[in-house]
C-alpha atoms as a PDB file:
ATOM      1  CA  UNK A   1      15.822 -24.603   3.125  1.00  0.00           C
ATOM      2  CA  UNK A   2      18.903 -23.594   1.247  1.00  0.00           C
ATOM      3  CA  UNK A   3      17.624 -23.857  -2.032  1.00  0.00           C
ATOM      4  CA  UNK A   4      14.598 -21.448  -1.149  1.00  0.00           C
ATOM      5  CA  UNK A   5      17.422 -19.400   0.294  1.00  0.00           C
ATOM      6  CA  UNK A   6      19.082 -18.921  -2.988  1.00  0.00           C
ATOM      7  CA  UNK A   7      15.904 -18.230  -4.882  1.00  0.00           C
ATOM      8  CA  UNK A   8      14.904 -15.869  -2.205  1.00  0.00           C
ATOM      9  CA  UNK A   9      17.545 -13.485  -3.578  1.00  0.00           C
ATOM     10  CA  UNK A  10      16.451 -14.152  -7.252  1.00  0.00           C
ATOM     11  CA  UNK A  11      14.287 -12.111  -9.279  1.00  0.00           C
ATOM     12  CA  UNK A  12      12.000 -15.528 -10.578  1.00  0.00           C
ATOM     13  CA  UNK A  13       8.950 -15.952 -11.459  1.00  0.00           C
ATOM     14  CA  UNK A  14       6.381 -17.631  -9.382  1.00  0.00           C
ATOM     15  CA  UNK A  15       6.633 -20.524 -11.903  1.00  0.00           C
ATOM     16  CA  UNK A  16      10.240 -20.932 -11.437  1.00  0.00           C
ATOM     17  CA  UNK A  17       9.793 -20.985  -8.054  1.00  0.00           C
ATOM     18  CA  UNK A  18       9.024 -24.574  -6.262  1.00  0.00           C
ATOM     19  CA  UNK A  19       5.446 -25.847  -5.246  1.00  0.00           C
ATOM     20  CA  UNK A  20       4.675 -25.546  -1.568  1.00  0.00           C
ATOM     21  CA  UNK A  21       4.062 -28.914  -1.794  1.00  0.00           C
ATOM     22  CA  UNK A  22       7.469 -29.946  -2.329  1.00  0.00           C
ATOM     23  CA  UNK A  23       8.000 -28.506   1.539  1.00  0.00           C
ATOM     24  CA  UNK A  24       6.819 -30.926   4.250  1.00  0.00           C
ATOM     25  CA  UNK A  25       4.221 -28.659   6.321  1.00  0.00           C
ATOM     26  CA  UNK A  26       4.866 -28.675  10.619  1.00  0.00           C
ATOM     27  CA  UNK A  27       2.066 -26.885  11.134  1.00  0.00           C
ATOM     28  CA  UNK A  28      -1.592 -27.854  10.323  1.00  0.00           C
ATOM     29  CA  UNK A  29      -3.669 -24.784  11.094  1.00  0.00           C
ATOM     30  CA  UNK A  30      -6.635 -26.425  14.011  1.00  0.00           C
ATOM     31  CA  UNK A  31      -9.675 -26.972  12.735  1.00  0.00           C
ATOM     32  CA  UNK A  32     -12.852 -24.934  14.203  1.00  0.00           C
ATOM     33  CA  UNK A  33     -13.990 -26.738  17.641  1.00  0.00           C
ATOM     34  CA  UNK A  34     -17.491 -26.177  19.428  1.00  0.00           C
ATOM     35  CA  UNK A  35     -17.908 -24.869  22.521  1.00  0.00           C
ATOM     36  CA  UNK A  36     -16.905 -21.532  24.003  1.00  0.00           C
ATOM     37  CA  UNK A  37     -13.409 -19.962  23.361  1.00  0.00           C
ATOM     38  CA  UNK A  38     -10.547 -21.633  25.621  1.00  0.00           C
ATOM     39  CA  UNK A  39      -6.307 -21.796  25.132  1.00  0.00           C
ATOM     40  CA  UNK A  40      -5.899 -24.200  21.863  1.00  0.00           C
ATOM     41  CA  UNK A  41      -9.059 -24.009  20.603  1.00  0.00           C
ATOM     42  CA  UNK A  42     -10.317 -21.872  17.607  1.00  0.00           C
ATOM     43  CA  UNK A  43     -13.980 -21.979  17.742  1.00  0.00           C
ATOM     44  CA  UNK A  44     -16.482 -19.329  15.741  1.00  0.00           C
ATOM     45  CA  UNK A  45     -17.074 -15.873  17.854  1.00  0.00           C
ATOM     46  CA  UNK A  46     -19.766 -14.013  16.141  1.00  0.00           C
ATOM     47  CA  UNK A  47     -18.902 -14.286  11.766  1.00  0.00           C
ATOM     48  CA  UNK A  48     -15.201 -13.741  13.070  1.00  0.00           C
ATOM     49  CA  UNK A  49     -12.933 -17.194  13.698  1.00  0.00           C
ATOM     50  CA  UNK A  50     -11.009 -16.847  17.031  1.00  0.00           C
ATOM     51  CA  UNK A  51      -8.257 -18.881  18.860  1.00  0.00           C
ATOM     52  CA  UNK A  52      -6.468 -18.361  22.144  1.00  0.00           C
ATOM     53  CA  UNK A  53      -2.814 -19.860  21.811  1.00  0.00           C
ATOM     54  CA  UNK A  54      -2.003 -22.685  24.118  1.00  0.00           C
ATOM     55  CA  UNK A  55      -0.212 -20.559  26.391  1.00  0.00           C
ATOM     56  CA  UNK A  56      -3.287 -18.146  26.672  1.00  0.00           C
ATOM     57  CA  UNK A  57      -4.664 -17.058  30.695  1.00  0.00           C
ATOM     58  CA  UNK A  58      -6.956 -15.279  31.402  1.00  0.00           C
ATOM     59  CA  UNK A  59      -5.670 -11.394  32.673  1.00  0.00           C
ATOM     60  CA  UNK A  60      -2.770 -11.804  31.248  1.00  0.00           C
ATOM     61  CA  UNK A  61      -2.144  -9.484  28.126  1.00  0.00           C
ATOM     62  CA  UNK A  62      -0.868 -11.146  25.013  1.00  0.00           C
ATOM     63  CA  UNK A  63      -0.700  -9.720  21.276  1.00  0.00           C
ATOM     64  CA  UNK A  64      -2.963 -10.170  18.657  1.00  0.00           C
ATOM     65  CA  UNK A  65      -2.728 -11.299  15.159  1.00  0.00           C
ATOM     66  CA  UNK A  66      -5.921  -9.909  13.119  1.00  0.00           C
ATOM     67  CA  UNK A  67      -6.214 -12.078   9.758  1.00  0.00           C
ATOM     68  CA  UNK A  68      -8.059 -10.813   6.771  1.00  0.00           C
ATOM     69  CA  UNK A  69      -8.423 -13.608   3.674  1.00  0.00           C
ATOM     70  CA  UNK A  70      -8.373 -13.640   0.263  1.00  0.00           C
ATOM     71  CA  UNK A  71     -11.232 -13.852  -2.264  1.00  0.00           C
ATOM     72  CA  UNK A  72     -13.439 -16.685  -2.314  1.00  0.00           C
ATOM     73  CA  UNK A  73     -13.948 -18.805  -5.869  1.00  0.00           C
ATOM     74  CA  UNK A  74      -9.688 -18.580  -6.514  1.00  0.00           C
ATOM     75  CA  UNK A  75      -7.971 -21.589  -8.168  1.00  0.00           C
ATOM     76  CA  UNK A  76      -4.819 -21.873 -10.163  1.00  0.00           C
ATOM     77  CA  UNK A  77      -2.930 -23.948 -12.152  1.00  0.00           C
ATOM     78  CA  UNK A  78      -0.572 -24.747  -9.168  1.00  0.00           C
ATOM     79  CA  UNK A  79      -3.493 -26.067  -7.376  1.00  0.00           C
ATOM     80  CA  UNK A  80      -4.078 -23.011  -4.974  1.00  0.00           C
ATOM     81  CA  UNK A  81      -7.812 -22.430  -3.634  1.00  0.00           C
ATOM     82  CA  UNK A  82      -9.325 -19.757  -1.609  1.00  0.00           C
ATOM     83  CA  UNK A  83     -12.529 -20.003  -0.006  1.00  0.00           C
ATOM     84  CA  UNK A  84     -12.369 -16.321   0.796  1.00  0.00           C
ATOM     85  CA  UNK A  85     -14.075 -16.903   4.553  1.00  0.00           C
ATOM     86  CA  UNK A  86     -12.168 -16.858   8.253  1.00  0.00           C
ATOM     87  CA  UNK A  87     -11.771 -20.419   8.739  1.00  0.00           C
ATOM     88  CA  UNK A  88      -9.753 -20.710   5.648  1.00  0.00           C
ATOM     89  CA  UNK A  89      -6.807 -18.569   7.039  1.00  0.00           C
ATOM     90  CA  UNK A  90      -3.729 -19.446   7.497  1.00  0.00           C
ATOM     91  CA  UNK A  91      -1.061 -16.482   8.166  1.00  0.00           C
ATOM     92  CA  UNK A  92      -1.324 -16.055  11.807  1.00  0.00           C
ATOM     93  CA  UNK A  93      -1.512 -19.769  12.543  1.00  0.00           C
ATOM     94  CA  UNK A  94       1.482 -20.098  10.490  1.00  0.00           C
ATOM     95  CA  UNK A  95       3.631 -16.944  12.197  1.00  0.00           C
ATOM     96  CA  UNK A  96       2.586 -17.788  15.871  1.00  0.00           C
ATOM     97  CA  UNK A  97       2.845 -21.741  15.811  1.00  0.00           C
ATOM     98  CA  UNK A  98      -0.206 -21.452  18.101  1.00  0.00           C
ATOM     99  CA  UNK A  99       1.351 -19.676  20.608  1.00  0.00           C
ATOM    100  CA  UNK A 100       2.415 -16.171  22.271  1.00  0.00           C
ATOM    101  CA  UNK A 101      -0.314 -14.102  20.199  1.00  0.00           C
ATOM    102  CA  UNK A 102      -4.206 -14.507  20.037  1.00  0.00           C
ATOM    103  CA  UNK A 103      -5.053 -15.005  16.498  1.00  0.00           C
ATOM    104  CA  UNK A 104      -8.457 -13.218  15.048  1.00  0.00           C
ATOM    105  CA  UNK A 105      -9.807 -14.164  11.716  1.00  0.00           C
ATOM    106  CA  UNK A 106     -12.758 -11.485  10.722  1.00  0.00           C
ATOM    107  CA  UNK A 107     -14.597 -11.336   7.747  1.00  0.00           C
ATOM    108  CA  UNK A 108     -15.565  -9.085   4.875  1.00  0.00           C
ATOM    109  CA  UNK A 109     -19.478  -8.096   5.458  1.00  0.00           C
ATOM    110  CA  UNK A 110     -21.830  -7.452   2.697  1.00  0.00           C
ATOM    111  CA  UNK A 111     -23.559  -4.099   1.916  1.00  0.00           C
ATOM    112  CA  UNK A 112     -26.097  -5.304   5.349  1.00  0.00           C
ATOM    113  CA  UNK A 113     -23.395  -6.176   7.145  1.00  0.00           C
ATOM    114  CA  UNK A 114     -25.270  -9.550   7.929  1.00  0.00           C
ATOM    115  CA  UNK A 115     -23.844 -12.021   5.802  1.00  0.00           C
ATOM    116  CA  UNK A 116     -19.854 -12.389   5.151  1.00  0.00           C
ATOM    117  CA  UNK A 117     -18.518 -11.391   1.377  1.00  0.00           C
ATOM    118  CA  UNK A 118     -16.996 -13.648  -0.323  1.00  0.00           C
ATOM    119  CA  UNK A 119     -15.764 -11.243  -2.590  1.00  0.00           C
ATOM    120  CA  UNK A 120     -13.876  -7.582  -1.764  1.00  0.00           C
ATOM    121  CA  UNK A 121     -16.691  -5.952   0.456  1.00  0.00           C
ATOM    122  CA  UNK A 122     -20.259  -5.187   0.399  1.00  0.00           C
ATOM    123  CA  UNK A 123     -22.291  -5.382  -2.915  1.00  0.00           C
ATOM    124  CA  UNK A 124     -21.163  -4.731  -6.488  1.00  0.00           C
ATOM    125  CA  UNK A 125     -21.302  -2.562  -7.764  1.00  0.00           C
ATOM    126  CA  UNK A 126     -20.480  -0.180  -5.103  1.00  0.00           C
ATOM    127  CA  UNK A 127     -18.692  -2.285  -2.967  1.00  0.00           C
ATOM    128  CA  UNK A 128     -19.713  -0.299   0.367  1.00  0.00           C
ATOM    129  CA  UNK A 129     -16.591  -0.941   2.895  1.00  0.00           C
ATOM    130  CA  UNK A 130     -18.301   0.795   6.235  1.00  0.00           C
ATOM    131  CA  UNK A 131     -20.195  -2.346   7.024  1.00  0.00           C
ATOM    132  CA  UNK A 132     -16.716  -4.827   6.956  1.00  0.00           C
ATOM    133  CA  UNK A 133     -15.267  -1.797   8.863  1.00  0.00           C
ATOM    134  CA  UNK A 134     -17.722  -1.280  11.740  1.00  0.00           C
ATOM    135  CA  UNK A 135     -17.691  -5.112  12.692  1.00  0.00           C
ATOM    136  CA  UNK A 136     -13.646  -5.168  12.183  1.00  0.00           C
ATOM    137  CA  UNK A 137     -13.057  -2.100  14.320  1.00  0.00           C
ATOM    138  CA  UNK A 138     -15.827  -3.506  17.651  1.00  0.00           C
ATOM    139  CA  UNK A 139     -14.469  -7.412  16.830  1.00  0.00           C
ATOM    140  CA  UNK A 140     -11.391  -6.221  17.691  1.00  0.00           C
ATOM    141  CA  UNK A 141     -11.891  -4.097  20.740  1.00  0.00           C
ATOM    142  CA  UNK A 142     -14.166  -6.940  22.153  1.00  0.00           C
ATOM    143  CA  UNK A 143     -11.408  -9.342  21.398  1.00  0.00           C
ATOM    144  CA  UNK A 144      -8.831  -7.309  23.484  1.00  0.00           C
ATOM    145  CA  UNK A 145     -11.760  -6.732  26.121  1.00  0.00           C
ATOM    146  CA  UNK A 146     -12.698 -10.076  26.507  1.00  0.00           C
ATOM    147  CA  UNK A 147      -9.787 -12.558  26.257  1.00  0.00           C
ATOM    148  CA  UNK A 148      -7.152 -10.224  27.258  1.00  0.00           C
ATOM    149  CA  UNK A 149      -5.810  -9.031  23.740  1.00  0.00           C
ATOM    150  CA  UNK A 150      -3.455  -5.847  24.272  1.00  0.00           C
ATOM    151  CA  UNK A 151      -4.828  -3.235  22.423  1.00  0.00           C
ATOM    152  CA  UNK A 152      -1.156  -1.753  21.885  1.00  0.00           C
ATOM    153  CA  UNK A 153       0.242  -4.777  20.145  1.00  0.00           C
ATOM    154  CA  UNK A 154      -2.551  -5.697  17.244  1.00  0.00           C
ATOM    155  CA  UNK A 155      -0.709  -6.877  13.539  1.00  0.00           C
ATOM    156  CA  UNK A 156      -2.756  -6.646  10.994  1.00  0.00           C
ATOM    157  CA  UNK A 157      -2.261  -9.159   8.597  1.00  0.00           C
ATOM    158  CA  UNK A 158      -4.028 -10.179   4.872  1.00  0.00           C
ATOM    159  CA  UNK A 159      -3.419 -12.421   2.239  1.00  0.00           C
ATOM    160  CA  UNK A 160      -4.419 -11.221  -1.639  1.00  0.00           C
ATOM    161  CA  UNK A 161      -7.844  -9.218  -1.154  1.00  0.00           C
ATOM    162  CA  UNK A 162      -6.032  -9.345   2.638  1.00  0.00           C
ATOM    163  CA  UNK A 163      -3.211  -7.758   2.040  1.00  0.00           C
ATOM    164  CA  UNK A 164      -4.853  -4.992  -0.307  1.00  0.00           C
ATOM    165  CA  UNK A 165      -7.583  -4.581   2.693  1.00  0.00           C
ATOM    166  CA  UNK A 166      -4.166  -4.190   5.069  1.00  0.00           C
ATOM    167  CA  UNK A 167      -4.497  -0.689   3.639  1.00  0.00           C
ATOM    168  CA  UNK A 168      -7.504  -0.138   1.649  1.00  0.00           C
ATOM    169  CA  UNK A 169      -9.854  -1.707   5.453  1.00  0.00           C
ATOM    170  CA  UNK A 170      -7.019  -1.026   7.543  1.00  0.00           C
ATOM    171  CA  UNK A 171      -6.073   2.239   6.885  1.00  0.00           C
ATOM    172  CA  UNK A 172      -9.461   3.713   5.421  1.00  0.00           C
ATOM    173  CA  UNK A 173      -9.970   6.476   8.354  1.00  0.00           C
ATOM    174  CA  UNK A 174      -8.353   7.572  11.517  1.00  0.00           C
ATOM    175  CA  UNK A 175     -10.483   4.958  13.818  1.00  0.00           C
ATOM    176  CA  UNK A 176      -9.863   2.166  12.286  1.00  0.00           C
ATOM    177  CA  UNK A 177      -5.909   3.152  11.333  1.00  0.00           C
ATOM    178  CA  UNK A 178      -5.153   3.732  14.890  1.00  0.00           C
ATOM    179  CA  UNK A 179      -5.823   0.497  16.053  1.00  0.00           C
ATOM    180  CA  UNK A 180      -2.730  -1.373  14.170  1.00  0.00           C
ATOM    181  CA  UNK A 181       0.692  -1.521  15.464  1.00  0.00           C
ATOM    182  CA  UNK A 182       2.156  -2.908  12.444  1.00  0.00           C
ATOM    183  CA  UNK A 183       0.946  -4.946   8.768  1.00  0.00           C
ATOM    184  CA  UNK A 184       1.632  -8.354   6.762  1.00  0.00           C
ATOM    185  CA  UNK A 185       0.495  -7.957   3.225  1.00  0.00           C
ATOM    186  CA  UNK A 186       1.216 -11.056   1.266  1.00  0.00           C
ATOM    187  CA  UNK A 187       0.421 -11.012  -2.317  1.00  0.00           C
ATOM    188  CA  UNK A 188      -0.715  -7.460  -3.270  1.00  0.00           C
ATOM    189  CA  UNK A 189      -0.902  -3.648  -1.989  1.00  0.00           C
ATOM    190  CA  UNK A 190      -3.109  -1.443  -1.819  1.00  0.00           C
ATOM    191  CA  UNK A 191      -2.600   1.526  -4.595  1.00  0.00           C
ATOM    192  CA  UNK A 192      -0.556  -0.815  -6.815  1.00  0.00           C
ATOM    193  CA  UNK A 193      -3.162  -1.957  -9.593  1.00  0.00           C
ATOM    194  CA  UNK A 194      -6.773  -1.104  -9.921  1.00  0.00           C
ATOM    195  CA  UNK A 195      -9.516  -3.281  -8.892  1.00  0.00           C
ATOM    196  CA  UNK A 196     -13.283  -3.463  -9.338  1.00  0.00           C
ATOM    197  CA  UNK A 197     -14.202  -1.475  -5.920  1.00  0.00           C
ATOM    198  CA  UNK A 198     -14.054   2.537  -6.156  1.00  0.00           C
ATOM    199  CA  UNK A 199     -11.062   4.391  -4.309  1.00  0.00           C
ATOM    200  CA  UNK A 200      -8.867   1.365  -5.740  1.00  0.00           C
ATOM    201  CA  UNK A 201      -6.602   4.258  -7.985  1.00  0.00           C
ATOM    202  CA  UNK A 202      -3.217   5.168  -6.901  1.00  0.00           C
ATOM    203  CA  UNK A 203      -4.472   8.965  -5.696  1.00  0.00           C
ATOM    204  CA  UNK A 204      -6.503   7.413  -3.236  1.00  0.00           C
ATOM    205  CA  UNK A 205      -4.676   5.020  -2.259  1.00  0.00           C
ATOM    206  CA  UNK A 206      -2.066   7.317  -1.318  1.00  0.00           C
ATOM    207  CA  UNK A 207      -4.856   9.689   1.160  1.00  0.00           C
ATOM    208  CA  UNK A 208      -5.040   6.495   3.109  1.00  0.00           C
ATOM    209  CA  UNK A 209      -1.073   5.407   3.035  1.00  0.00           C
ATOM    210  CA  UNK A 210      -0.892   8.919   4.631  1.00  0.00           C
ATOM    211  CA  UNK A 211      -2.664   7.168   7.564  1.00  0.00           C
ATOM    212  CA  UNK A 212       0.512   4.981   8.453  1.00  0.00           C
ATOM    213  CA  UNK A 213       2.596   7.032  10.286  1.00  0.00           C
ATOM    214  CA  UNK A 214       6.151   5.401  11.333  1.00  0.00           C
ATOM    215  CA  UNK A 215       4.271   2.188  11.870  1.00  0.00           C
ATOM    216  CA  UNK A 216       6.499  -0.710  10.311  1.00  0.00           C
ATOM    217  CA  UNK A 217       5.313  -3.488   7.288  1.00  0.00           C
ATOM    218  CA  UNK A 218       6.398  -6.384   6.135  1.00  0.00           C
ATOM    219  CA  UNK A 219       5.538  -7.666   2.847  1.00  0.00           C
ATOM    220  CA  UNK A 220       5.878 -10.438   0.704  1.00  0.00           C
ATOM    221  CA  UNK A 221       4.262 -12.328  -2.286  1.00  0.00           C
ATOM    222  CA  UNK A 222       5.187 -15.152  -4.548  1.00  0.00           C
ATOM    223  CA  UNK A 223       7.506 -14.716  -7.416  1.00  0.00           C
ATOM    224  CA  UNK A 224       8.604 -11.034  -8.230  1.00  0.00           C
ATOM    225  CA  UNK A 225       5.112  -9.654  -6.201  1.00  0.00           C
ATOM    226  CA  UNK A 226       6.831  -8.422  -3.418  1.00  0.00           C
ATOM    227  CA  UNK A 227       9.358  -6.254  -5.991  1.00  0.00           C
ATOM    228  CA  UNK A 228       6.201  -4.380  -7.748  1.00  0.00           C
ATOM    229  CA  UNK A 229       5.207  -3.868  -4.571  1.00  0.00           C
ATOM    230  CA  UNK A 230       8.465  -2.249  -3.411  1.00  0.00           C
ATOM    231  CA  UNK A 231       8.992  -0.218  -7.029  1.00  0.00           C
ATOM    232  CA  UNK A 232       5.485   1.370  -6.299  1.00  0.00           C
ATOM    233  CA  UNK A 233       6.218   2.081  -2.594  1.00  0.00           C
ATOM    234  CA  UNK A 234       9.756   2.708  -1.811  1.00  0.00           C
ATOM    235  CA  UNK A 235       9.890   6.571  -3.770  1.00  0.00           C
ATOM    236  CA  UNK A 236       6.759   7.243  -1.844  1.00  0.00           C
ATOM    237  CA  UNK A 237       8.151   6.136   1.636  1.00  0.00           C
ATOM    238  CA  UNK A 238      12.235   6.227   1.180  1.00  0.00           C
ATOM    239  CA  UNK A 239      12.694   6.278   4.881  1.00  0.00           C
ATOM    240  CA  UNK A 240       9.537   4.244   6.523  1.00  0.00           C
ATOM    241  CA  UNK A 241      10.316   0.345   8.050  1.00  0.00           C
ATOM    242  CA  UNK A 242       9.416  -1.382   5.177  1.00  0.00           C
ATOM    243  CA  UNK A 243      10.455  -4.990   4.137  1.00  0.00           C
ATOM    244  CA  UNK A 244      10.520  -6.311   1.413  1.00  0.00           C
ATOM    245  CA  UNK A 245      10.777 -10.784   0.461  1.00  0.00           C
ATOM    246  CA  UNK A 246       9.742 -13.308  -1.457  1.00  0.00           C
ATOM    247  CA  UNK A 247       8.040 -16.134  -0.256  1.00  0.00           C
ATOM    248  CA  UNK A 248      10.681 -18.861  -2.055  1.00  0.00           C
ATOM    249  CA  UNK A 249       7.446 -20.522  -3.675  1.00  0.00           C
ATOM    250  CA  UNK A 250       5.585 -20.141  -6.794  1.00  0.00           C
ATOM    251  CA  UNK A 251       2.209 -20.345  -5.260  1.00  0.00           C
ATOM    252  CA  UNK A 252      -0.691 -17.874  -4.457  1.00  0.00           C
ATOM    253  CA  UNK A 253      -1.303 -19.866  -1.392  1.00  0.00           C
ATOM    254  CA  UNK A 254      -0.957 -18.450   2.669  1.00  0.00           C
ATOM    255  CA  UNK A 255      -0.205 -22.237   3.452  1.00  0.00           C
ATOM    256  CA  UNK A 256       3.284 -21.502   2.871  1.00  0.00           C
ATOM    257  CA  UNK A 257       3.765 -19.945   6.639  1.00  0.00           C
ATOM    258  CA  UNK A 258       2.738 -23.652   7.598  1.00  0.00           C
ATOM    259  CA  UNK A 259       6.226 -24.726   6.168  1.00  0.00           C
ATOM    260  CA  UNK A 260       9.740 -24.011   7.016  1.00  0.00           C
ATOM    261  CA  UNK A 261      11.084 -21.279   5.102  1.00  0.00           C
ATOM    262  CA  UNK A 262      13.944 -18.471   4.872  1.00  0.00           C
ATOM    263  CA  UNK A 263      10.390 -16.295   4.492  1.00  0.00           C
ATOM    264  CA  UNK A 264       8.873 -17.684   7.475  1.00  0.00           C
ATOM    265  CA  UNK A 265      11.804 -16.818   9.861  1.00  0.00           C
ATOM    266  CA  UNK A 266      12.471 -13.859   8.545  1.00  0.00           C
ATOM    267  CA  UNK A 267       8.412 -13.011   8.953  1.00  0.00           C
ATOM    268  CA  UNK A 268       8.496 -14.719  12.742  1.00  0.00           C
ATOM    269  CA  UNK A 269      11.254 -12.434  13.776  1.00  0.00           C
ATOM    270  CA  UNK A 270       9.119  -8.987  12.251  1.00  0.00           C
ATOM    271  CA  UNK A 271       6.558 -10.186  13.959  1.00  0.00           C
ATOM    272  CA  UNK A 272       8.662 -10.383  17.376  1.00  0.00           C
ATOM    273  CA  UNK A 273      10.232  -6.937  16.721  1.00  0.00           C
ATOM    274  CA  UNK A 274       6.905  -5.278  16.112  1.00  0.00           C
ATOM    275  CA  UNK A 275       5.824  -6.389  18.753  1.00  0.00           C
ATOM    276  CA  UNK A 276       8.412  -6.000  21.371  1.00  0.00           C
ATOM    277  CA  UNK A 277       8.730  -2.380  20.689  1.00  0.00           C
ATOM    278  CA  UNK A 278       7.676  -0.072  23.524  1.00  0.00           C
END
């Protein structure tokens, strides 16, 4: 813990940084169960992933961690994989320790919206978002509906393609923007680089960043990630609730919220904040 501590506060690069690996995990994220939805089970629920937190009842309100994933077919030389579909998540598992907040892993649809994406969104080359945005926006609201999610505490959260989509998905237009009280992105921004999708420049990227309001983000990334990030945004947004960390690890890998870090806390108690506001 102390030595990620130190590094925290140094500008490293990732391969500086130590493995995950060298962190026992205390968390093992549950694997998917059959059966219908009940408190500390994740089962499927539609293409999305869903699980109710062992303290979950029925009629009572909790909060609700929405996940988004990376892209599918990722490996490094660290030994980091992404599978780029729900069950592969990590992040809210990780923040909540499988309890206080229901935790929603939806997908990325293709351009039919009947298959999930293992890639960005919809079909090259036009990578058509409306599809992945019509099932997040009614997975949600269901989610709330159904199982007692409160519709005024919702985090989204995104890892890589995740944490781009934490803007690019998640702020897109005024229906789906409104339904957010506050955003993870780990490992990326939206607006910082260019990607293969259209509306990836920095002008656009800005018409949506428009959409956040005074709502508060925390982001983080691996290495010096989390610094781009904050060079790109802080001149845009001097006075919005913005945070800024490193993870403390070299890897491209969300399993690092399954292991006890300076990052972790310091993402737990955003999380609590956000969500204790009125």
């Amino acid at each position: 813990m102390l030595k990620i501590l130190c590094l925290l506060a140094l500008p490293l690069a990732a391969a500086e940084l130590p493995d995950i690996r060298t962190v026992q995990p205390d968390l093992e994220a549950p694997a998917l169960s059959e059966g219908p939805p009940a408190a500390g089970k994740r089962v499927r629920h539609g293409l999305s992933v869903l699980y109710l937190p062992t303290d979950w009842k029925a009629g009572a309100k909790m909060p609700v961690i929405v996940e988004l994933a990376g892209n599918g077919g990722y490996t490094n030389k660290f030994g980091d994989v992404s599978a780029g579909v729900p069950e592969g998540s990590n992040l809210g598992y990780g923040l909540s320790a499988g309890h206080g907040f229901i935790w929603l892993c939806v997908p990325y649809l293709n351009a039919k919206g009947d298959q999930i994406a293992i890639k960005w969104w919809g079909d090259a080359p036009t990578y058509d978002p409306l599809p992945t945005l019509k099932n997040l926006r009614e997975t949600v609201k269901s989610v709330c509906r159904d199982f007692s999610g409160d519709e005024s505490k919702v985090v989204l959260c995104g890892f890589s393609r995740g944490a781009i989509a934490c803007g690019y998905l998640g702020l897109h237009d005024d229906e789906t923007a409104k339904l957010w009280c506050g955003f993870l992105a780990y490992s990326h921004y939206d607006g910082v680089h260019k990607w293969p999708y259209p509306g990836s420049d920095r002008e656009s990227a800005l018409i949506r960043l428009k959409r956040l309001g005074n709502r508060s983000q925390f982001i983080c990334g691996e290495g010096t990630n989390a610094q781009e990030t904050e060079a790109y945004l802080r001149p845009l947004l001097p006075d919005a609730d913005l945070t800024f960390l490193s993870t403390g690890f070299r890897n491209h890998n969300d399993a690092w919220t399954l292991r006890p870090s300076l990052a972790r806390e310091k993402a737990r108690e955003w999380l609590k904040r956000v969500n204790s506001s009125p």
